[in-house]
Structures are given as structure tokens and as C-alpha cells.
PDB file of N, CA and C in Angstrom:
ATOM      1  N   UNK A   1    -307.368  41.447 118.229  1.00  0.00           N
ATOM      2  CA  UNK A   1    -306.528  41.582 117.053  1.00  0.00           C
ATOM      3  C   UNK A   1    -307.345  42.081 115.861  1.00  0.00           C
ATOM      4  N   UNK A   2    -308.737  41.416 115.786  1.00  0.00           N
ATOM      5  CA  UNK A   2    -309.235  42.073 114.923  1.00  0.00           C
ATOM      6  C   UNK A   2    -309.558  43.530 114.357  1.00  0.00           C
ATOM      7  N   UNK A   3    -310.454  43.806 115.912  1.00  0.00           N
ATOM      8  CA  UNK A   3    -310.483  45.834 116.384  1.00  0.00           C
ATOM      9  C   UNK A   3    -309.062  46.400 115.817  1.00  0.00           C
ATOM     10  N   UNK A   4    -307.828  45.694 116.271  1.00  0.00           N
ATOM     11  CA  UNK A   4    -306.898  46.650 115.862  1.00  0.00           C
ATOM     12  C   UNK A   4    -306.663  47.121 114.338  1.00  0.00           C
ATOM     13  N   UNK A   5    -306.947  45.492 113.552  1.00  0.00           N
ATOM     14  CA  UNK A   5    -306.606  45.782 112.176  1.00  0.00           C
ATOM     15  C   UNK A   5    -307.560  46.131 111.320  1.00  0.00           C
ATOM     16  N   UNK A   6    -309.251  46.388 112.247  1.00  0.00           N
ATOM     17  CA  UNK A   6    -309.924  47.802 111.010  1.00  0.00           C
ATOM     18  C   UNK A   6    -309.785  48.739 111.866  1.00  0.00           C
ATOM     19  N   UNK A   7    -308.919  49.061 112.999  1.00  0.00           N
ATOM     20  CA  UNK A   7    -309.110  50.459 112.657  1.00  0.00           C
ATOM     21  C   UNK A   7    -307.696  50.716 112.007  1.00  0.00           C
ATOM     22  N   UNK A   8    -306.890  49.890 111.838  1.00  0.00           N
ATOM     23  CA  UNK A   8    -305.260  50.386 110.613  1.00  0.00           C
ATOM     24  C   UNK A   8    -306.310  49.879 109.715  1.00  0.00           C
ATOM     25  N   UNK A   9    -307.120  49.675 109.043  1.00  0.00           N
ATOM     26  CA  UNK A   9    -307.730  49.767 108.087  1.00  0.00           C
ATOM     27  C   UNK A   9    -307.987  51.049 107.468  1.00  0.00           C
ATOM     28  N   UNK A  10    -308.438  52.196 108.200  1.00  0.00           N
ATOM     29  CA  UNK A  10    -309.249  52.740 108.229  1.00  0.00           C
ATOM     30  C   UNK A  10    -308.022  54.304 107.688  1.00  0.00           C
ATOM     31  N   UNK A  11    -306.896  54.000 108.458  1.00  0.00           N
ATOM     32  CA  UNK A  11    -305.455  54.287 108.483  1.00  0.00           C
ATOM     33  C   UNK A  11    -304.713  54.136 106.393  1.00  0.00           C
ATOM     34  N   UNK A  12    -305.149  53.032 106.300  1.00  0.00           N
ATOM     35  CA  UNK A  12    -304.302  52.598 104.987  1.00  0.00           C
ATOM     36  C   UNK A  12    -305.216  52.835 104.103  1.00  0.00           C
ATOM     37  N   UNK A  13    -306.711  52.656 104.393  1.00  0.00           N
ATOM     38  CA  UNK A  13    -307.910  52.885 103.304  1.00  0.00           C
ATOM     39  C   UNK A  13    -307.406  54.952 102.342  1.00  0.00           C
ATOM     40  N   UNK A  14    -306.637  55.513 103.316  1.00  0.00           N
ATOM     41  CA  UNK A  14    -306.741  56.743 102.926  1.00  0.00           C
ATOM     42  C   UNK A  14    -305.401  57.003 102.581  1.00  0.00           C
ATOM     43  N   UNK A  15    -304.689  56.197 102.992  1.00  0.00           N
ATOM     44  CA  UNK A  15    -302.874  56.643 102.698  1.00  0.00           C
ATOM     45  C   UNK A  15    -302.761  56.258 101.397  1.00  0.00           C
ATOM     46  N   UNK A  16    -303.253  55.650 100.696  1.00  0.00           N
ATOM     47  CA  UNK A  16    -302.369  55.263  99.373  1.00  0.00           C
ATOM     48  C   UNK A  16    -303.659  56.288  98.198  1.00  0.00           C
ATOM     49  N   UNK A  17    -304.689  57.110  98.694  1.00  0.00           N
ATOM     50  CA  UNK A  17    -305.029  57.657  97.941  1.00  0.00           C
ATOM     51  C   UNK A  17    -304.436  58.943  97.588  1.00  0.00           C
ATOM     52  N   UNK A  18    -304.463  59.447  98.333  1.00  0.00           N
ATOM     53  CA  UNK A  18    -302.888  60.416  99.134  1.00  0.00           C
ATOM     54  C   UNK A  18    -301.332  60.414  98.402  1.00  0.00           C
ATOM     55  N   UNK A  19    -301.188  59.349  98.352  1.00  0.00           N
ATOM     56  CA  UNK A  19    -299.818  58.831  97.826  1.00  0.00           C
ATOM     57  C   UNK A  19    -299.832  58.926  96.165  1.00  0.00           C
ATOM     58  N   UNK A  20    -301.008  58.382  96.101  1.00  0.00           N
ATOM     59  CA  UNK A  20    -301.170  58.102  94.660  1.00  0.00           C
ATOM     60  C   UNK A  20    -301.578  59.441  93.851  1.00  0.00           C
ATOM     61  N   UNK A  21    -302.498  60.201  94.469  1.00  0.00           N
ATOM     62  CA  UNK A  21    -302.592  61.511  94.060  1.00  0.00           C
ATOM     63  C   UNK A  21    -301.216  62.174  93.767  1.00  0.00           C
ATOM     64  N   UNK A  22    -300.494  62.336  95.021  1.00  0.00           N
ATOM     65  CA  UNK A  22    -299.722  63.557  94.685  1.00  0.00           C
ATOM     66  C   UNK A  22    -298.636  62.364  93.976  1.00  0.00           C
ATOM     67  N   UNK A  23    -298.231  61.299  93.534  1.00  0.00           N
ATOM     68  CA  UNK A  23    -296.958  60.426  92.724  1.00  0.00           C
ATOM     69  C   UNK A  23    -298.209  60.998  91.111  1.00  0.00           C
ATOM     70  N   UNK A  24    -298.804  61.411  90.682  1.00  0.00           N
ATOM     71  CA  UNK A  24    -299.339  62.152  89.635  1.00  0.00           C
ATOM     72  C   UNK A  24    -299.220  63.279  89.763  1.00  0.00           C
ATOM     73  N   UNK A  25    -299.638  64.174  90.442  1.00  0.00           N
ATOM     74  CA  UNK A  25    -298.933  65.381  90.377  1.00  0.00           C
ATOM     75  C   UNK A  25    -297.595  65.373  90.158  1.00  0.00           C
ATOM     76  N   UNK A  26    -296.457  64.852  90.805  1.00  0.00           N
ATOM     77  CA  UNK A  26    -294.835  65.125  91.473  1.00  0.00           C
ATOM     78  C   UNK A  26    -294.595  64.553  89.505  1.00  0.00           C
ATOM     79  N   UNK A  27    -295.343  63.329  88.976  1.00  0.00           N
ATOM     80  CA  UNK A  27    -294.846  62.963  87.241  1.00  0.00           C
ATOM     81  C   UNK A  27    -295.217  63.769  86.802  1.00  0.00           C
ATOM     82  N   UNK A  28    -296.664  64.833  86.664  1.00  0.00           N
ATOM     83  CA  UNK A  28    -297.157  65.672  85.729  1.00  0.00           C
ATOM     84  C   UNK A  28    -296.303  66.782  85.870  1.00  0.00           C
ATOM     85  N   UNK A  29    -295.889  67.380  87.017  1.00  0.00           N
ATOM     86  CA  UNK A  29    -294.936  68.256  87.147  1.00  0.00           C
ATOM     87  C   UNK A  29    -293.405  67.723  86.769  1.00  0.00           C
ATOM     88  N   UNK A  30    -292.879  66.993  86.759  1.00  0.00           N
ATOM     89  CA  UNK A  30    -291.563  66.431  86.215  1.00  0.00           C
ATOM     90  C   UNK A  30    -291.447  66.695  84.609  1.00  0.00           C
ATOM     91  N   UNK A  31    -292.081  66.218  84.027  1.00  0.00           N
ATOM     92  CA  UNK A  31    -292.642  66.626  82.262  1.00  0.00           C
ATOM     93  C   UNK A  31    -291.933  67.823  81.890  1.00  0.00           C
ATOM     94  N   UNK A  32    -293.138  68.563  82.369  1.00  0.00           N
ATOM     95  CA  UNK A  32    -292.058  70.272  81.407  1.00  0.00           C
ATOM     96  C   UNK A  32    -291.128  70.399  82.094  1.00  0.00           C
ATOM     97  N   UNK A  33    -290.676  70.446  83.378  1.00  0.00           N
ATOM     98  CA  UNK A  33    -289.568  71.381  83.814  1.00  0.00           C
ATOM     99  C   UNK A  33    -288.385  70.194  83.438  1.00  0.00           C
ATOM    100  N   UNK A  34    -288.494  68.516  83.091  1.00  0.00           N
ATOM    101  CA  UNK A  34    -287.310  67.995  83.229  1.00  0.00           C
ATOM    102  C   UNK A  34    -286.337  67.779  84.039  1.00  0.00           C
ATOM    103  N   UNK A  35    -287.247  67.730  85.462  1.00  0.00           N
ATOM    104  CA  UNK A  35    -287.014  67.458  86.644  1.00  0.00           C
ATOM    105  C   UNK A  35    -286.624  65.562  86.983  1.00  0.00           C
ATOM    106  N   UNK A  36    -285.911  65.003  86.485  1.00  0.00           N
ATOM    107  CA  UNK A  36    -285.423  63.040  86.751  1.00  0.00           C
ATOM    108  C   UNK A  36    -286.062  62.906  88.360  1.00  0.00           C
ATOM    109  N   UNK A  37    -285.620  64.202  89.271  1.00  0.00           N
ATOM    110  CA  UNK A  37    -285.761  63.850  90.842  1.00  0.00           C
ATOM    111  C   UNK A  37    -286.924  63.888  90.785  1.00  0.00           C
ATOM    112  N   UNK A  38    -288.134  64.767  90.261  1.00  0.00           N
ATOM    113  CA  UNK A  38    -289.680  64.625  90.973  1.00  0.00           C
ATOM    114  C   UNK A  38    -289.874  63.647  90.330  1.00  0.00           C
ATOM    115  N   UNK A  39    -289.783  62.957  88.792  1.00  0.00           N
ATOM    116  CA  UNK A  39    -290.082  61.789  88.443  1.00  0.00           C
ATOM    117  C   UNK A  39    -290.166  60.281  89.230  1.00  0.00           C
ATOM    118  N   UNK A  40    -288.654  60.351  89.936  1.00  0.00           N
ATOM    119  CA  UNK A  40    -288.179  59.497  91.085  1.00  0.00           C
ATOM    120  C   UNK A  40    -289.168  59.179  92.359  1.00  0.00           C
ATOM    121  N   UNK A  41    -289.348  60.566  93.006  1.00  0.00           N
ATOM    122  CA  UNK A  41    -290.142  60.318  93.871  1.00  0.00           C
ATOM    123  C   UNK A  41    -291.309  60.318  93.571  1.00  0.00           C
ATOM    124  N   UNK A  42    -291.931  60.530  92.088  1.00  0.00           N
ATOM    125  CA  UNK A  42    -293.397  60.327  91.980  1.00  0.00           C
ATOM    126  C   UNK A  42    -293.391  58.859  91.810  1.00  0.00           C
ATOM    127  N   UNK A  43    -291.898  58.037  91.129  1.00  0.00           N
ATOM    128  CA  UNK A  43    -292.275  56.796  91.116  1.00  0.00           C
ATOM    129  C   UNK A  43    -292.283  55.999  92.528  1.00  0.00           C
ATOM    130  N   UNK A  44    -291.005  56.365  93.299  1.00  0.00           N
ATOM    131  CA  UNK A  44    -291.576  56.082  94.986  1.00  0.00           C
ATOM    132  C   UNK A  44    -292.716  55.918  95.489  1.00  0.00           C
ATOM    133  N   UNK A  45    -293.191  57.048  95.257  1.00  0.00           N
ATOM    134  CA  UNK A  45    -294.175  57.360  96.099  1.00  0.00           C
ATOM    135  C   UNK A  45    -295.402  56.481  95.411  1.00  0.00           C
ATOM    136  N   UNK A  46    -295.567  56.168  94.450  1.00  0.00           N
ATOM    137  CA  UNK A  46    -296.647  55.095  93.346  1.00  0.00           C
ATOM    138  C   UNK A  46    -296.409  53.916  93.977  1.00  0.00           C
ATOM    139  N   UNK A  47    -295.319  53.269  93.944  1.00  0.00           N
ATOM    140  CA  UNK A  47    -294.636  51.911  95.152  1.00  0.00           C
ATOM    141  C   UNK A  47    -295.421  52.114  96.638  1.00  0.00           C
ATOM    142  N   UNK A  48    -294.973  53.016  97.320  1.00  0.00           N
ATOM    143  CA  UNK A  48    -295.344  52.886  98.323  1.00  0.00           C
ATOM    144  C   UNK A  48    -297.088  52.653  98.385  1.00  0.00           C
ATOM    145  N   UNK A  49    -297.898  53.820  97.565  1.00  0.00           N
ATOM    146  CA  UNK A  49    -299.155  54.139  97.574  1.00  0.00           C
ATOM    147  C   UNK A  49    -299.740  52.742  97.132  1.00  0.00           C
ATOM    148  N   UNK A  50    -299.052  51.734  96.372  1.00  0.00           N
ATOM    149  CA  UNK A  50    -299.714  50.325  95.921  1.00  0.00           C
ATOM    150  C   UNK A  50    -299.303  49.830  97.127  1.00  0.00           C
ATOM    151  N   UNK A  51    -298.452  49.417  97.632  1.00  0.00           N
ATOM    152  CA  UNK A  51    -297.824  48.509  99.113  1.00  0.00           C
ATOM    153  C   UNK A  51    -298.997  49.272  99.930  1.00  0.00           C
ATOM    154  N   UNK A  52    -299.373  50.328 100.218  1.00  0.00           N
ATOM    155  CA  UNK A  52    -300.098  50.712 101.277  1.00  0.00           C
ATOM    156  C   UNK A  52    -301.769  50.322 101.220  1.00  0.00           C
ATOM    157  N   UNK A  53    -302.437  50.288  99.557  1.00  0.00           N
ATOM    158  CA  UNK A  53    -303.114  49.633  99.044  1.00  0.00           C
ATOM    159  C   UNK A  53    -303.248  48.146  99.441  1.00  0.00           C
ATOM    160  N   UNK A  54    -302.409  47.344  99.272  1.00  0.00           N
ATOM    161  CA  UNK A  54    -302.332  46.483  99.601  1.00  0.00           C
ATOM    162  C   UNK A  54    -302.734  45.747 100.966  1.00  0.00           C
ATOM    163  N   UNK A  55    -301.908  46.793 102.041  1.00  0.00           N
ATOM    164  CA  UNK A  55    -302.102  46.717 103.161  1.00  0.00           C
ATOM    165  C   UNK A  55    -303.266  46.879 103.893  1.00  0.00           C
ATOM    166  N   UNK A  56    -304.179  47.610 103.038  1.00  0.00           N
ATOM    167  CA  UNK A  56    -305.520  48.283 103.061  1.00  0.00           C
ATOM    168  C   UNK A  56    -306.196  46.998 103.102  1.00  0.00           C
ATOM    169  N   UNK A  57    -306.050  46.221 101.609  1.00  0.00           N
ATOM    170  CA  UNK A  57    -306.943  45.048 101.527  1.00  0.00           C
ATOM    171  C   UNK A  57    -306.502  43.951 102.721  1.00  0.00           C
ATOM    172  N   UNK A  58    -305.375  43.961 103.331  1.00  0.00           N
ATOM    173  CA  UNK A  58    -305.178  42.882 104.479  1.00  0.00           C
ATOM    174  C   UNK A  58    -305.636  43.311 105.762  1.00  0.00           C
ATOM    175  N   UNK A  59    -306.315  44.557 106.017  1.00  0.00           N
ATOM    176  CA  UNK A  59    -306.449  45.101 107.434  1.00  0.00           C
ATOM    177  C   UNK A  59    -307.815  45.313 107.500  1.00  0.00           C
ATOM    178  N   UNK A  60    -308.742  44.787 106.404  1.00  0.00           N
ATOM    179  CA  UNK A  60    -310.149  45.275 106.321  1.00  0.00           C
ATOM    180  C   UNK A  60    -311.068  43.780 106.054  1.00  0.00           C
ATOM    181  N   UNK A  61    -310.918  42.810 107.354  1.00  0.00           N
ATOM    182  CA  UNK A  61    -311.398  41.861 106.801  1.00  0.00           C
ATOM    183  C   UNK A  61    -312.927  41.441 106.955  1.00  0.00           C
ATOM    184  N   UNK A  62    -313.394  42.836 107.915  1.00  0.00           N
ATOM    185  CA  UNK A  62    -314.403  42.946 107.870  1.00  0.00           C
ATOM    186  C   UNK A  62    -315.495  43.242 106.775  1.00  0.00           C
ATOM    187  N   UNK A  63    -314.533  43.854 106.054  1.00  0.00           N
ATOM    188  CA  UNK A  63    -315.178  44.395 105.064  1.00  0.00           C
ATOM    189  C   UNK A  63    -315.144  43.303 103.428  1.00  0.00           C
ATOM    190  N   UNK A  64    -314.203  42.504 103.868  1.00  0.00           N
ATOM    191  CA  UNK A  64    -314.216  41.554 103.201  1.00  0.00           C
ATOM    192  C   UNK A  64    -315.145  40.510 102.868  1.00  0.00           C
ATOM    193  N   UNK A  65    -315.286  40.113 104.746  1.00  0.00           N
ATOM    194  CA  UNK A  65    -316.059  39.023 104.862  1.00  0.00           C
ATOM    195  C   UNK A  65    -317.848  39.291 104.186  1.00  0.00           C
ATOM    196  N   UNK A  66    -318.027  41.035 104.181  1.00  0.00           N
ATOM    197  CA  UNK A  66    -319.676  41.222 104.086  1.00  0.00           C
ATOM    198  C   UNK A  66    -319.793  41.482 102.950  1.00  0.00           C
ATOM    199  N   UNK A  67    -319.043  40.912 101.629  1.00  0.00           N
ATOM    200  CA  UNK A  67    -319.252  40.912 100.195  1.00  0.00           C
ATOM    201  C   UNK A  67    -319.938  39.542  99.544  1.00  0.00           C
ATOM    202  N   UNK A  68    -319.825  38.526 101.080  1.00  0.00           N
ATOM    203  CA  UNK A  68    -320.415  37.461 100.728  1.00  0.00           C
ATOM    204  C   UNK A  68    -319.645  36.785  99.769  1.00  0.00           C
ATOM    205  N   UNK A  69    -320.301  35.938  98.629  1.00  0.00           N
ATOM    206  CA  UNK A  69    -320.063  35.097  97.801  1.00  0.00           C
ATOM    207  C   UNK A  69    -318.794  36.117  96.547  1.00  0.00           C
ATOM    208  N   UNK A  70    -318.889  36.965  96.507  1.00  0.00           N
ATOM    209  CA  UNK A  70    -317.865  37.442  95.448  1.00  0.00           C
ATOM    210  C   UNK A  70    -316.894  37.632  95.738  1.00  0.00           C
ATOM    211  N   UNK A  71    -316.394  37.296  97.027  1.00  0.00           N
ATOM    212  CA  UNK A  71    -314.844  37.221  97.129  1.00  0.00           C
ATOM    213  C   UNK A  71    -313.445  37.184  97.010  1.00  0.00           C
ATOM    214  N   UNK A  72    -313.537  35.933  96.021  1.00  0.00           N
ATOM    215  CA  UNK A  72    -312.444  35.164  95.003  1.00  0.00           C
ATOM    216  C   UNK A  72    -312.367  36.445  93.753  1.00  0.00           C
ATOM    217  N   UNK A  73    -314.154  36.762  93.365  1.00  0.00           N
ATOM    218  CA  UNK A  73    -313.664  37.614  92.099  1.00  0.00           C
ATOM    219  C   UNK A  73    -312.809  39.055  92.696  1.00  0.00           C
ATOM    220  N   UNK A  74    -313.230  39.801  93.589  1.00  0.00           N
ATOM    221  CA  UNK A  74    -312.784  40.476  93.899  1.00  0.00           C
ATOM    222  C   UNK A  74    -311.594  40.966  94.681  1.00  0.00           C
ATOM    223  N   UNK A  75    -310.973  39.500  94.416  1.00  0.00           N
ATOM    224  CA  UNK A  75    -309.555  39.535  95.518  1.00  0.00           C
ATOM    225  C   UNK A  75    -308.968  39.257  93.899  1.00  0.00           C
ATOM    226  N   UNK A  76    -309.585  38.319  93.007  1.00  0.00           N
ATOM    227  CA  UNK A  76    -308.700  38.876  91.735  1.00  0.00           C
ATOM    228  C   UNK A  76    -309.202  39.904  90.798  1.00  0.00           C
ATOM    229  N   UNK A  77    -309.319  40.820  91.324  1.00  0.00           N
ATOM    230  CA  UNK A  77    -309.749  42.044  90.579  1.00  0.00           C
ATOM    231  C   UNK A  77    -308.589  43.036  91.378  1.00  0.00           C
ATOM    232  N   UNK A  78    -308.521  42.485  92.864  1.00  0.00           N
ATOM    233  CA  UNK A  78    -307.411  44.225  93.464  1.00  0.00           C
ATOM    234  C   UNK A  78    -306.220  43.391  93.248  1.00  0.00           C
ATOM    235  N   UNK A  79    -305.922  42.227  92.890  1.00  0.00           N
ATOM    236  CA  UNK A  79    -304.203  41.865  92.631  1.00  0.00           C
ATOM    237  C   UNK A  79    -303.939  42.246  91.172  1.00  0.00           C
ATOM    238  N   UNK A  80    -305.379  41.676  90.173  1.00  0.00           N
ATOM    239  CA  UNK A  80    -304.504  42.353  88.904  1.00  0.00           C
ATOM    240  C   UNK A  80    -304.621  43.745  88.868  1.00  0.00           C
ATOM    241  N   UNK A  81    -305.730  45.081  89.766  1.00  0.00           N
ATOM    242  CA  UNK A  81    -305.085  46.302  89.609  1.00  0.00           C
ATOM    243  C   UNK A  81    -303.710  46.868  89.795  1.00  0.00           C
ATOM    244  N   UNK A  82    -303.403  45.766  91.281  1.00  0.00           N
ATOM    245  CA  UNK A  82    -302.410  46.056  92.360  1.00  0.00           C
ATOM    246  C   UNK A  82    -300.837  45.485  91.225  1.00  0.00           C
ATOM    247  N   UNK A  83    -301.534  44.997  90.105  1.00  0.00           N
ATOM    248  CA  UNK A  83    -300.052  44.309  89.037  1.00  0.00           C
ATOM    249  C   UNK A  83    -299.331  42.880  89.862  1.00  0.00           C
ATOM    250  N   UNK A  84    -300.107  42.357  90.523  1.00  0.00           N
ATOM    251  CA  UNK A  84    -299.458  41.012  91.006  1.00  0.00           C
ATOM    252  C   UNK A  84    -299.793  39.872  90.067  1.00  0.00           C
TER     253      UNK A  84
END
């Protein structure tokens, strides 16, 4: 179970950068032309790219465990980026 969930680690580590990139592009392009729909899906797509984020930090616990002692700070450092 473990093997499976870094390598969907490895899967989610790159999807929400992806997501998050182009939900900035799809708003920066919404602006001038006054496009509501690319706004929409740039905000979608920002949702999803944090949920997939998220998912990132639950599938990588390997990478968790070898931070040692800073743990706690750094699990509250990606919830208040993540806005929880």
C-alpha cells in the first residue's frame, strides 16, 4: 500500500502545478477580453489544483516521514497555504 501511494505521489506532486499554472493564465486572460467563462474555469481549475495539492501531501509519506522533527510545523505551513 505504501509503493502504491508514492508512486500517486509522484502523479499529484505535478498535477496541481499544472492546474495552478494554467487557472492563472485562463484569470489573466479573462481580464481584458471579459470573458465570466475563462474566469470560471480558471476558478475550477484553482479548486481542483489545491484538492490535488492536497492529495500530494497525503500520498508522499515518505517524504514526510524524512523531515524528521519539523513535521507539525510543516503540516501547518501546507494547510494554512492550502486555506484550511
Amino acid at each position: 500500500m505504501r509503493d502504491m501511494a508514492q508512486s500517486m505521489h509522484m502523479v499529484f506532486v505535478y498535477l496541481p502545478i499544472g492546474l495552478l499554472a494554467v487557472s492563472v493564465l485562463l484569470d489573466l486572460a479573462a481580464a481584458p477580453f471579459k470573458q465570466p467563462k475563462l474566469h470560471a474555469a480558471g476558478l475550477i481549475l484553482l479548486w481542483i489544483g489545491t484538492l490535488a495539492a492536497l492529495a500530494s501531501y497525503f500520498t508522499g509519506p515518505g517524504v514526510r516521514d524524512s523531515w524528521h522533527g519539523n513535521n507539525e510545523l510543516l503540516v501547518q505551513i501546507a494547510l494554512i497555504i492550502l486555506g484550511l
